[in-house]
Protein backbone atom coordinates (compact mmCIF):
# COMPACT_ATOMS: atom_id res chain seq x y z
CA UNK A 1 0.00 0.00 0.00
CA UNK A 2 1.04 3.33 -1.22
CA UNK A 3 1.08 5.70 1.96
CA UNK A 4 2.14 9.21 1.62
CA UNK A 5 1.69 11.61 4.65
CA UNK A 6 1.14 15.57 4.11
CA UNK A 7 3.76 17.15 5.50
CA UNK A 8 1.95 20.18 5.00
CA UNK A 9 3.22 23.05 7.59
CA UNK A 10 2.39 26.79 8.10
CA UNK A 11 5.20 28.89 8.62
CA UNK A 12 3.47 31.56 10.65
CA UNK A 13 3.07 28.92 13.04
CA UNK A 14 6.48 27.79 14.01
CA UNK A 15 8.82 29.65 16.04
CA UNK A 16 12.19 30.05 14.66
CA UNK A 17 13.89 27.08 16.06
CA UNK A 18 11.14 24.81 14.46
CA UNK A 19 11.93 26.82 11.39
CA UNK A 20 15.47 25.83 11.67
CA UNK A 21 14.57 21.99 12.43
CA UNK A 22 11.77 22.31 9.18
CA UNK A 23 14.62 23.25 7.11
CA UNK A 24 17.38 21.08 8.20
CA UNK A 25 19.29 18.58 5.62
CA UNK A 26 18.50 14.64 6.18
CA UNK A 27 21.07 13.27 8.20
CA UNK A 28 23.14 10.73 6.07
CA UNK A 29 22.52 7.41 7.93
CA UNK A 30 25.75 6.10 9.93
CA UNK A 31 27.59 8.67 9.13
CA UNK A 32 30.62 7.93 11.32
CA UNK A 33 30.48 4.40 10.46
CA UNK A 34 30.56 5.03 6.54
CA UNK A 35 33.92 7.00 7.21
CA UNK A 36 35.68 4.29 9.31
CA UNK A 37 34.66 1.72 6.73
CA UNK A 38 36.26 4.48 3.59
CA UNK A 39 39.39 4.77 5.32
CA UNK A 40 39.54 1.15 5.52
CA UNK A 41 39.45 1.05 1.97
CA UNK A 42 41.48 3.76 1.41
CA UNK A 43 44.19 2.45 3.22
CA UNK A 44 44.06 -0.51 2.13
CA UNK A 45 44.27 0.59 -1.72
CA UNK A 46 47.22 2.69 -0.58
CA UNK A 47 48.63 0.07 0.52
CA UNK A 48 48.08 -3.03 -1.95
CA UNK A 49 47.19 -0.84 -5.18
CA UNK A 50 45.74 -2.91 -8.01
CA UNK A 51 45.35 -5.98 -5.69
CA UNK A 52 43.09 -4.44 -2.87
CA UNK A 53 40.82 -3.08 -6.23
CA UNK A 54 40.22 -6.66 -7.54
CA UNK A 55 39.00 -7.40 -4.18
CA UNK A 56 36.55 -5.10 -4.01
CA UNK A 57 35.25 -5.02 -7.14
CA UNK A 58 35.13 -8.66 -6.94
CA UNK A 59 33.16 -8.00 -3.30
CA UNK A 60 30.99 -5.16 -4.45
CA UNK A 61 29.96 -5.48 -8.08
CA UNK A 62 30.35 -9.40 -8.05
CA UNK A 63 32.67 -8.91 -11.21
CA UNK A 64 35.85 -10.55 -11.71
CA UNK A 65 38.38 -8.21 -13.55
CA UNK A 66 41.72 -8.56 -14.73
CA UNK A 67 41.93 -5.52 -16.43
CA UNK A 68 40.68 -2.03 -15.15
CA UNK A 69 40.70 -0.10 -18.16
CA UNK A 70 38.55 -0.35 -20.92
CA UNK A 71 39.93 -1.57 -24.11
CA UNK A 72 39.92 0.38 -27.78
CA UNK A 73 38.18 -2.24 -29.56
CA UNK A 74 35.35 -1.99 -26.95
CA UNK A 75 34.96 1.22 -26.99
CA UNK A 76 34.42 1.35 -30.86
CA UNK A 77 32.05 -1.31 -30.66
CA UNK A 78 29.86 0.41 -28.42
CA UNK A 79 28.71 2.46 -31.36
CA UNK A 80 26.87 -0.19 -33.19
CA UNK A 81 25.43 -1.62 -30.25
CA UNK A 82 23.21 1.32 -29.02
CA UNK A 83 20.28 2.36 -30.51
CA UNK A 84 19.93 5.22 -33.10
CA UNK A 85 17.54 6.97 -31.29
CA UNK A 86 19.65 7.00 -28.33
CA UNK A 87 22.72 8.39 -30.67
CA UNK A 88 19.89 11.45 -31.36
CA UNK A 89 19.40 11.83 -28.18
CA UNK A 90 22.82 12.05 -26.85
CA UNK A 91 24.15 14.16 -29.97
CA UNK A 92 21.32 17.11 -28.78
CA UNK A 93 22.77 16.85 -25.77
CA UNK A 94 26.27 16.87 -26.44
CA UNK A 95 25.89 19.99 -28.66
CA UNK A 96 24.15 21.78 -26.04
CA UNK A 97 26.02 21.21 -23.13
CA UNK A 98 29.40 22.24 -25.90
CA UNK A 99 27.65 25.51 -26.61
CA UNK A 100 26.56 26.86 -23.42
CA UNK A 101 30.26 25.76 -22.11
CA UNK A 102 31.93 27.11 -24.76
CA UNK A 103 30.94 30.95 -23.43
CA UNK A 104 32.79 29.83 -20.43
CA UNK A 105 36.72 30.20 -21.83
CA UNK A 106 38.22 32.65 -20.01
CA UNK A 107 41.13 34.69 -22.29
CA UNK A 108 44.62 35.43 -21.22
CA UNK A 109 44.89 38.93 -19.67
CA UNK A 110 47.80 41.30 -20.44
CA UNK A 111 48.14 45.00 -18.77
CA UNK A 112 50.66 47.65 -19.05
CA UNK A 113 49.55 49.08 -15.34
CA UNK A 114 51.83 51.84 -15.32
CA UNK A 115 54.73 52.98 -17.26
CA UNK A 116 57.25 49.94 -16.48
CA UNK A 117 54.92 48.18 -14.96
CA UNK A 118 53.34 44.77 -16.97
CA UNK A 119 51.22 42.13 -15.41
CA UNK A 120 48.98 39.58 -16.94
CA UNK A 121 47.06 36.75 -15.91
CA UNK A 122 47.40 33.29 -18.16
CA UNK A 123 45.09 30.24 -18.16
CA UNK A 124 46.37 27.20 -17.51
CA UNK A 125 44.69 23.61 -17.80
CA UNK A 126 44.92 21.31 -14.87
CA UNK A 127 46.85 18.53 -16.24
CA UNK A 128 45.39 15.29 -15.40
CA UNK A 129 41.50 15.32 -14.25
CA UNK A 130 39.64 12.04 -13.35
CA UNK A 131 35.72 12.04 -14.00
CA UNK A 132 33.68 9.83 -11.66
CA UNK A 133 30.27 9.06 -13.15
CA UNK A 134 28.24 6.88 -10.94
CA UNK A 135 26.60 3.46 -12.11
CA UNK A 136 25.15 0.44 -10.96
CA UNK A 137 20.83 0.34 -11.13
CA UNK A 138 20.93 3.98 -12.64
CA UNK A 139 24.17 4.50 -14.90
CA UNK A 140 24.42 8.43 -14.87
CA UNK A 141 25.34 8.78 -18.72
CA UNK A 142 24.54 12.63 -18.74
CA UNK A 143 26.58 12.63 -15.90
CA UNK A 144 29.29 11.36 -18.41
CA UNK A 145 28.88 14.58 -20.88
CA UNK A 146 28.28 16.86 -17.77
CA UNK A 147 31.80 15.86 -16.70
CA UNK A 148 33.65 15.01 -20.64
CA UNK A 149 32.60 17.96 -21.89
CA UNK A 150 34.12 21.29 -19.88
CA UNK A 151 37.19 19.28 -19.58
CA UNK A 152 37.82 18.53 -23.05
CA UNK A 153 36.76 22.40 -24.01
CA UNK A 154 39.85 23.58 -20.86
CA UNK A 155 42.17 20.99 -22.88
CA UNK A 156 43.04 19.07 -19.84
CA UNK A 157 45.71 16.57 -21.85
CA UNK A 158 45.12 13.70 -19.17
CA UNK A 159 41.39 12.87 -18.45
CA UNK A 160 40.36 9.62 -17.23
CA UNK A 161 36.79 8.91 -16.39
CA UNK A 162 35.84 5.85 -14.02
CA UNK A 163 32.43 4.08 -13.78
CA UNK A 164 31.31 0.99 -11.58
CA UNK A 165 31.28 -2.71 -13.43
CA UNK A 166 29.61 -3.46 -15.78
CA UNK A 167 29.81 0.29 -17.48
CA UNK A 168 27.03 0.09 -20.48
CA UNK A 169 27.74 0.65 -23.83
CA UNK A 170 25.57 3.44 -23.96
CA UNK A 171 27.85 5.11 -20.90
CA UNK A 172 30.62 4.24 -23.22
CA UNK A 173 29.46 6.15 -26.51
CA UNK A 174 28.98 8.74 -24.42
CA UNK A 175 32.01 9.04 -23.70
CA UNK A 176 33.57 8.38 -27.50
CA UNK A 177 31.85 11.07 -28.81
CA UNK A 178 33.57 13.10 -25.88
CA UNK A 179 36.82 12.21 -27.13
CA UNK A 180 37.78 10.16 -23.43
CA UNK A 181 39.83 7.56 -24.60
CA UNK A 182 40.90 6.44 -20.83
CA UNK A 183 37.51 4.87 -18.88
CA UNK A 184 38.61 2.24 -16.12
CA UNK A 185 36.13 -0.01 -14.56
CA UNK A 186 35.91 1.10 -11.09
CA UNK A 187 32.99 2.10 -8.45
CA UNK A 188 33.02 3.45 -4.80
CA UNK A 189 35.28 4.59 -2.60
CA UNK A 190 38.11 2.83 -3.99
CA UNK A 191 37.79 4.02 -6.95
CA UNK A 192 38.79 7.78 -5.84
CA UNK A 193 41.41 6.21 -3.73
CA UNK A 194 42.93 4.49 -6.97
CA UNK A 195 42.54 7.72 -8.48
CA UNK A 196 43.78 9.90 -5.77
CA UNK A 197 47.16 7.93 -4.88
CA UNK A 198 47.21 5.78 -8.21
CA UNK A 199 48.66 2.29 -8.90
CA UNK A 200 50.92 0.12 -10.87
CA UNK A 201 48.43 0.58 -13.38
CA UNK A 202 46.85 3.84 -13.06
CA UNK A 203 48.41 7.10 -12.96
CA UNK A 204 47.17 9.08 -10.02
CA UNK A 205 45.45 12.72 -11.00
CA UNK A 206 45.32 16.07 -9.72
CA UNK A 207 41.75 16.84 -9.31
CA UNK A 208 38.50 14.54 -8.82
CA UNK A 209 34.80 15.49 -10.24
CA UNK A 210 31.71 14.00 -9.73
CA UNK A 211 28.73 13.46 -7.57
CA UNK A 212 28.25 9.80 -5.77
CA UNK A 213 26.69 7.93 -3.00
CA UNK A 214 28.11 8.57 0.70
CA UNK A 215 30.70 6.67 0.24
CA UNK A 216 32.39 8.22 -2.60
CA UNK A 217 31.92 11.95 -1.04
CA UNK A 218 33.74 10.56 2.19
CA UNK A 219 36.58 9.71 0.36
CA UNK A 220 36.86 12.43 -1.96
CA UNK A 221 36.77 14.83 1.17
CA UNK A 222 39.29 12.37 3.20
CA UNK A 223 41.49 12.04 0.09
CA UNK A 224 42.22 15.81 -0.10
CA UNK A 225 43.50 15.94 3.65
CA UNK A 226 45.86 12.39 2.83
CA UNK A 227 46.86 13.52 -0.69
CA UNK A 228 48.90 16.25 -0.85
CA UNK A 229 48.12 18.54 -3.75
CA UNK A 230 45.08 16.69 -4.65
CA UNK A 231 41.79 18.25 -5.18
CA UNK A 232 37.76 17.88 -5.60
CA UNK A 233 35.06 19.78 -7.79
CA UNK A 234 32.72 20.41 -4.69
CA UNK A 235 31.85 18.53 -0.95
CA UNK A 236 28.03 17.28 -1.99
CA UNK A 237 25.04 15.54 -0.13
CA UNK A 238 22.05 13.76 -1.12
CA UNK A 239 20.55 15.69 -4.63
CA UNK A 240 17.36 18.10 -3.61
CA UNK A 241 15.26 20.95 -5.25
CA UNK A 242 13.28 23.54 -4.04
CA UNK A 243 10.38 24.90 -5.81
CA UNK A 244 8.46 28.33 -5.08
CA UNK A 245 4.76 28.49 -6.39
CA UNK A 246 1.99 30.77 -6.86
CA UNK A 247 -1.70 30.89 -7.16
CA UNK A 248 -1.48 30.64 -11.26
CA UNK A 249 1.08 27.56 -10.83
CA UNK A 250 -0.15 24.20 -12.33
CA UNK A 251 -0.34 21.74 -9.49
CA UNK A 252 0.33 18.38 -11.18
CA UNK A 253 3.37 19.79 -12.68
CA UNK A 254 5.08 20.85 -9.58
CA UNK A 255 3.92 17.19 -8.16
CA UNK A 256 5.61 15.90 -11.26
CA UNK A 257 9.02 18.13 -10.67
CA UNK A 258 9.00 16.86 -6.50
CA UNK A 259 8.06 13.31 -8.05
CA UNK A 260 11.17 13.36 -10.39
CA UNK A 261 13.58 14.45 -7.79
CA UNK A 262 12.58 12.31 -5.36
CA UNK A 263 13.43 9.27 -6.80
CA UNK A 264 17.04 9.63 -7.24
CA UNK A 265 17.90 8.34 -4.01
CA UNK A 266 16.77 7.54 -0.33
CA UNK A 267 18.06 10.55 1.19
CA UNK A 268 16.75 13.31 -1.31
CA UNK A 269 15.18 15.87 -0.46
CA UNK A 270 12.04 17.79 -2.08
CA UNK A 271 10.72 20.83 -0.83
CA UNK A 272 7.49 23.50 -1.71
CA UNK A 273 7.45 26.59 -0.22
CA UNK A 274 4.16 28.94 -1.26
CA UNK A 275 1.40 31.47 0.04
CA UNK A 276 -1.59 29.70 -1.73
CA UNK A 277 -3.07 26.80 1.04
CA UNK A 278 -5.11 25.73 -2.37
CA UNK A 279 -2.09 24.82 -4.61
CA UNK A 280 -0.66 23.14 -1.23
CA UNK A 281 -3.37 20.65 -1.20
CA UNK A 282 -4.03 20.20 -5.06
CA UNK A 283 -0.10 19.08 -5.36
CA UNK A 284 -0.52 16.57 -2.05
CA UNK A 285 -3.40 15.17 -4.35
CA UNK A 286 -0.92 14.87 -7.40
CA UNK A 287 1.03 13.42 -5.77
CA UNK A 288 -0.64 10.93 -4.36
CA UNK A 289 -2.52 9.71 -7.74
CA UNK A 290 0.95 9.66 -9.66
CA UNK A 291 3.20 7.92 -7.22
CA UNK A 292 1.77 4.45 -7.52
CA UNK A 293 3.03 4.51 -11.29
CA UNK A 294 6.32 4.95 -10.89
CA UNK A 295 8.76 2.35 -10.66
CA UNK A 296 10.79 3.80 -8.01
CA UNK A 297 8.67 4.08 -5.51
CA UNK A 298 10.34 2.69 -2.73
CA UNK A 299 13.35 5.36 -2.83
CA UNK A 300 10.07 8.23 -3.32
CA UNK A 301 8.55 7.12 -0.41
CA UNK A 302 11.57 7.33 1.73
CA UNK A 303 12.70 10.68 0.14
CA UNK A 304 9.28 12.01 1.36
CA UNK A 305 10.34 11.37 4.61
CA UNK A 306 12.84 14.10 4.28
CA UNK A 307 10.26 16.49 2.35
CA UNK A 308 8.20 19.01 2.98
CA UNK A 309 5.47 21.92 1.72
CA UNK A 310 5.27 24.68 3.37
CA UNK A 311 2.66 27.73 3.34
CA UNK A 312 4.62 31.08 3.44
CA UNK A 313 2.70 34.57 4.52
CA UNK A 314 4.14 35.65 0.44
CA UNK A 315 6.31 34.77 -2.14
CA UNK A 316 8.76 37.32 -0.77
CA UNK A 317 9.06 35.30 2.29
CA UNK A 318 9.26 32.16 -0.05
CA UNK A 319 12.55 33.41 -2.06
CA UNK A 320 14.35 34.48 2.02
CA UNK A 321 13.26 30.61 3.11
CA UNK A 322 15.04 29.73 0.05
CA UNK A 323 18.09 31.66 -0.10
CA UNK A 324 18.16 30.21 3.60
CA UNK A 325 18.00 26.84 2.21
CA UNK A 326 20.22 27.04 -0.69
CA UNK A 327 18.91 24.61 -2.58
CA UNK A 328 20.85 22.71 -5.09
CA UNK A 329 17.95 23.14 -7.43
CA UNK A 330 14.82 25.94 -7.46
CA UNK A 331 12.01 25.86 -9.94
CA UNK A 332 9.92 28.78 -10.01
CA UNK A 333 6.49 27.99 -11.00
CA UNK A 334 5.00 31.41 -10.64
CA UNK A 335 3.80 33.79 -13.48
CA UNK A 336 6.24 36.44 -14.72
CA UNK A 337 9.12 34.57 -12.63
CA UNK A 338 12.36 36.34 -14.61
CA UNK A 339 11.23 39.38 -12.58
CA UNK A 340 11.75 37.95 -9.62
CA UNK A 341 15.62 36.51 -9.99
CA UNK A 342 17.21 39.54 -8.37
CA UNK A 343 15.71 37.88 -5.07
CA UNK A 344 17.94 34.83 -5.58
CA UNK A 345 20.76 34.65 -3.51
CA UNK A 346 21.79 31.09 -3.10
CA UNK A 347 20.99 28.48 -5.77
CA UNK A 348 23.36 25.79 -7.52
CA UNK A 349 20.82 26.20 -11.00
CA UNK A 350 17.29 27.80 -11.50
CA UNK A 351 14.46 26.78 -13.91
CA UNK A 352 11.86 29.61 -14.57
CA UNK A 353 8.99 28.86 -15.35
CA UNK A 354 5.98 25.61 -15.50
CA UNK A 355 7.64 24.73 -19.06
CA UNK A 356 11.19 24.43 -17.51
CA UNK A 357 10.98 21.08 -15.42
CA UNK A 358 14.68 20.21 -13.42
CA UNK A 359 14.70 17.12 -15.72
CA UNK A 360 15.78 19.31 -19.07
CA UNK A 361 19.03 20.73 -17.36
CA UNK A 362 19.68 16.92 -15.99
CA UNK A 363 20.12 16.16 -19.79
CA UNK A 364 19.57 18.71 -22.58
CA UNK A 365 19.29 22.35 -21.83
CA UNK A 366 23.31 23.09 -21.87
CA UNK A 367 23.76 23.67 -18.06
CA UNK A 368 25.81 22.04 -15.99
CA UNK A 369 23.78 19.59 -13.73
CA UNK A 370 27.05 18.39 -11.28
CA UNK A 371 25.54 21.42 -8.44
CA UNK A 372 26.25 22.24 -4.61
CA UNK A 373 23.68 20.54 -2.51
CA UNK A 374 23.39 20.32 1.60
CA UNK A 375 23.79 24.06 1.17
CA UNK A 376 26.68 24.32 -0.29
CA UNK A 377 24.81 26.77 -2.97
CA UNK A 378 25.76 29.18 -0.28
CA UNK A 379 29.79 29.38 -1.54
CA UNK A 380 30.22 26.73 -4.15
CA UNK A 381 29.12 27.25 -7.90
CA UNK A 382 27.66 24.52 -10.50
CA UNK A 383 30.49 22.87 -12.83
CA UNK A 384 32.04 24.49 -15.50
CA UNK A 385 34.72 25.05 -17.50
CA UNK A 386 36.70 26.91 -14.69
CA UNK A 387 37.06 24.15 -12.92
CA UNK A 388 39.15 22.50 -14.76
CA UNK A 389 41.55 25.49 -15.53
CA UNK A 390 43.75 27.33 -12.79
CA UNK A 391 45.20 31.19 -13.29
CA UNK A 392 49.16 31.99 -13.00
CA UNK A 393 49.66 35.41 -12.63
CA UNK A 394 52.85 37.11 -14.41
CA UNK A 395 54.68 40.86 -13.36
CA UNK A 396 57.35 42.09 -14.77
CA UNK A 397 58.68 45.62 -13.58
CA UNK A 398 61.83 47.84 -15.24
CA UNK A 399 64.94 49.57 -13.30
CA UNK A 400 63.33 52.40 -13.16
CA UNK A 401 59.52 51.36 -11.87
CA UNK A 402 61.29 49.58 -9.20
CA UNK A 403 63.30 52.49 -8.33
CA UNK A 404 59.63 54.67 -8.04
CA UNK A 405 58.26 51.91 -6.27
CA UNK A 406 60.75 51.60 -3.42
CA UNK A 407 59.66 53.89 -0.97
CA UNK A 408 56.15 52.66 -1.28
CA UNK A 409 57.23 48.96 -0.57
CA UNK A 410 59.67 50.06 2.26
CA UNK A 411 57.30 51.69 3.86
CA UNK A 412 54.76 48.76 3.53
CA UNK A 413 57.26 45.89 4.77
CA UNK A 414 57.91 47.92 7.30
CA UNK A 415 54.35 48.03 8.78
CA UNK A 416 54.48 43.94 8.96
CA UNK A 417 58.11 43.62 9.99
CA UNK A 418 59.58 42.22 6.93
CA UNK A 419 62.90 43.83 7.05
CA UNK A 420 64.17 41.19 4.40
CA UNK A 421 61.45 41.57 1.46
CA UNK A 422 62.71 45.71 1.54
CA UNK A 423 66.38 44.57 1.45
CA UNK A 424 65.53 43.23 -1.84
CA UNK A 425 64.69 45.95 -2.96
CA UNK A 426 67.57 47.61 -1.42
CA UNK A 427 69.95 46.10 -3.18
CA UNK A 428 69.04 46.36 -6.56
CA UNK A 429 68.31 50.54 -6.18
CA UNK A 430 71.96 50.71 -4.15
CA UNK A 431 73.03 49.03 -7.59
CA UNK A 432 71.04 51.58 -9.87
CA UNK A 433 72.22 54.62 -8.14
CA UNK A 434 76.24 52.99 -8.78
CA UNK A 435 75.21 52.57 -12.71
């Protein structure tokens, strides 16, 4: 039997520290345990490399592997064993997601500040990249483009993407028609930990991207204190959207857009914040009729849980209960909503609008759908092209802008105590006033 309580609450009612509680994240279960068991594994891959990966790939995907990397005759093969449709499909997306992340390239900067005075500011690729792109029951293939894509357009040279066993062949022409020619076979925890410290047979990387279950965030966070250098795309939590609605809002699409979010795992989180107590009770009843349908309504179930709708006094209140929030993603199904996006403050990626569902920028629209969540929104931007570059800042100053500049410096190091960063200046304009 299909039960699906309310969860309906009133805002004016609550005093702030239920407001607080209303709004809080779902607590990952066994939290502390998941860590002790991902620095088991980490260690242990630290330790025995390629070896302590065949065991637990052998011990969590029940697959037997001798090699970890995908060969060159698979890969080609995928293409004539996915569907044509599905080639459509993924082309749209592909060109898209290039498009929109193509805008994103920033250009080398080079200023004359003064007379004497040059500095510029060059972009830089991060040199070797792995892309994690979950599998298992739902293989995140847009997750694969998501992730290809911005890396190929920084021109990373060294990009490996990793998958769980088996990785589909649709997961893998994804990925050809990204140009990644290095995929290895490899889920969980130890998977970042192979990528993180690497092995006899995989080169370790720089920087890690990509969402996962619990235990691939815990490692990716524990990784970066171990590995020295080493870095990740964003911390991240369970996925969750937010969606603000009005009196002219259509009801069974917003249950459709909490419905679709819901089911992507146990610990999401759906929430619907609005002034109208009609629309509140119309979606319940949406929601209720559509549920049943859908195939995974176990996880839905248990996402509600974590979910709520709540009546707001006004919308204005809605969009401050939001910002609060910080969802990873807000829908705004409420009429004229572009005039209201100045009141966003904290958001990983908005859809305006009842024609703009949170499933097109999953897989078509162009935007990047690897976001902040667990209110990260708050500091922490959605992937893009960025974040697979880094800046290196140049200066280069003549004889005689360094002699105009000396005073000003001495008198600067001198405030902090730095006697020997104005001897080097010292010296050279003891040197200019001898020449």
């Amino acid at each position: 039997m299909c039960k699906l309580s309310k969860n309906i609450f009133d805002w004016n009612n609550m005093n702030s520290e239920q407001r607080n509680k209303i709004l809080l994240r779902p607590l990952l279960n066994k939290k502390n345990d998941i860590k002790k068991k991902v620095l088991k594994i980490i260690n242990n891959v630290k330790k025995n490399g390629d070896a302590a990966l065949k065991k637990y790939t052998l011990e969590f995907d029940k697959i037997k592997l001798n090699d970890f990397f995908i060969s060159e005759k698979k890969l080609q093969q995928a293409s004539f064993l996915v569907k044509d449709n599905f080639k459509e499909a993924i082309l749209t997306s592909f060109n898209n997601i290039t498009k929109f992340h193509s805008f994103q390239k920033f250009k080398n900067i080079d200023v004359n500040i003064s007379l004497g005075i040059r500095c510029q500011r060059i972009v830089t690729p991060i040199q070797s990249v792995g892309l994690y792109v979950p599998g298992g029951i739902t293989p995140l293939i847009s997750t694969a483009l998501m992730l290809s894509i911005p890396a190929n357009l920084a021109g990373c040279p060294n990009i490996t993407l990793c998958s769980p066993p088996p990785i589909t062949n649709e997961m893998l022409y994804a990925a050809k028609i990204c140009n990644i020619k290095r995929i290895l076979q490899l889920g969980g925890a130890q998977a970042i930990a192979a990528l993180a410290f690497g092995t006899k047979t995989i080169s370790k990387v720089d920087k890690i991207f990509g969402p996962g279950n619990a235990f691939v965030t815990a490692a990716k966070i524990k990784l970066c204190d171990m590995v020295s250098g080493l870095s990740i795309d964003m911390p991240a939590g369970p996925s969750e959207v937010l969606i603000i609605a009005d009196t002219f809002s259509n009801p069974e699409f917003i249950a459709a857009d909490l419905l679709a979010q819901a089911e992507h795992d146990y610990n999401a989180q759906v929430i619907l914040l609005t002034p109208c107590l009609n629309i509140a009770y119309h979606v319940y009843f949406y929601l209720k009729k559509h549920i049943k349908h859908l195939s995974r309504l176990e996880y839905i179930l248990h996402a509600w849980k974590n979910s709520k709708i709540i009546i707001t006094p006004s919308l204005k209140t809605s969009f401050d209960i939001s910002n609060q929030y910080a969802p990873e993603h807000l829908i705004l199904h409420i009429q004229d909503a572009r005039k209201y996006l100045a009141w966003i403050k904290n958001a990983g990626s908005v859809f305006i609008g009842s024609w703009t569902p949170e499933s097109v920028g999953d897989y078509i629209t162009g935007t990047n759908h690897v976001l902040p969540t667990y209110g990260y929104a708050k500091t922490y931007s959605g992937l893009s092209v960025l974040d697979f570059q880094k800046f290196i800042t140049i200066q280069e100053v003549s004889k005689n802008a360094l002699k105009n500049l000396a005073n000003s410096i001495a008198v600067l190091s001198k405030i902090e105590g730095l006697d020997a960063h104005n001897h080097s200046i010292l010296v050279r304009t003891k040197l200019l006033k001898t020449t």
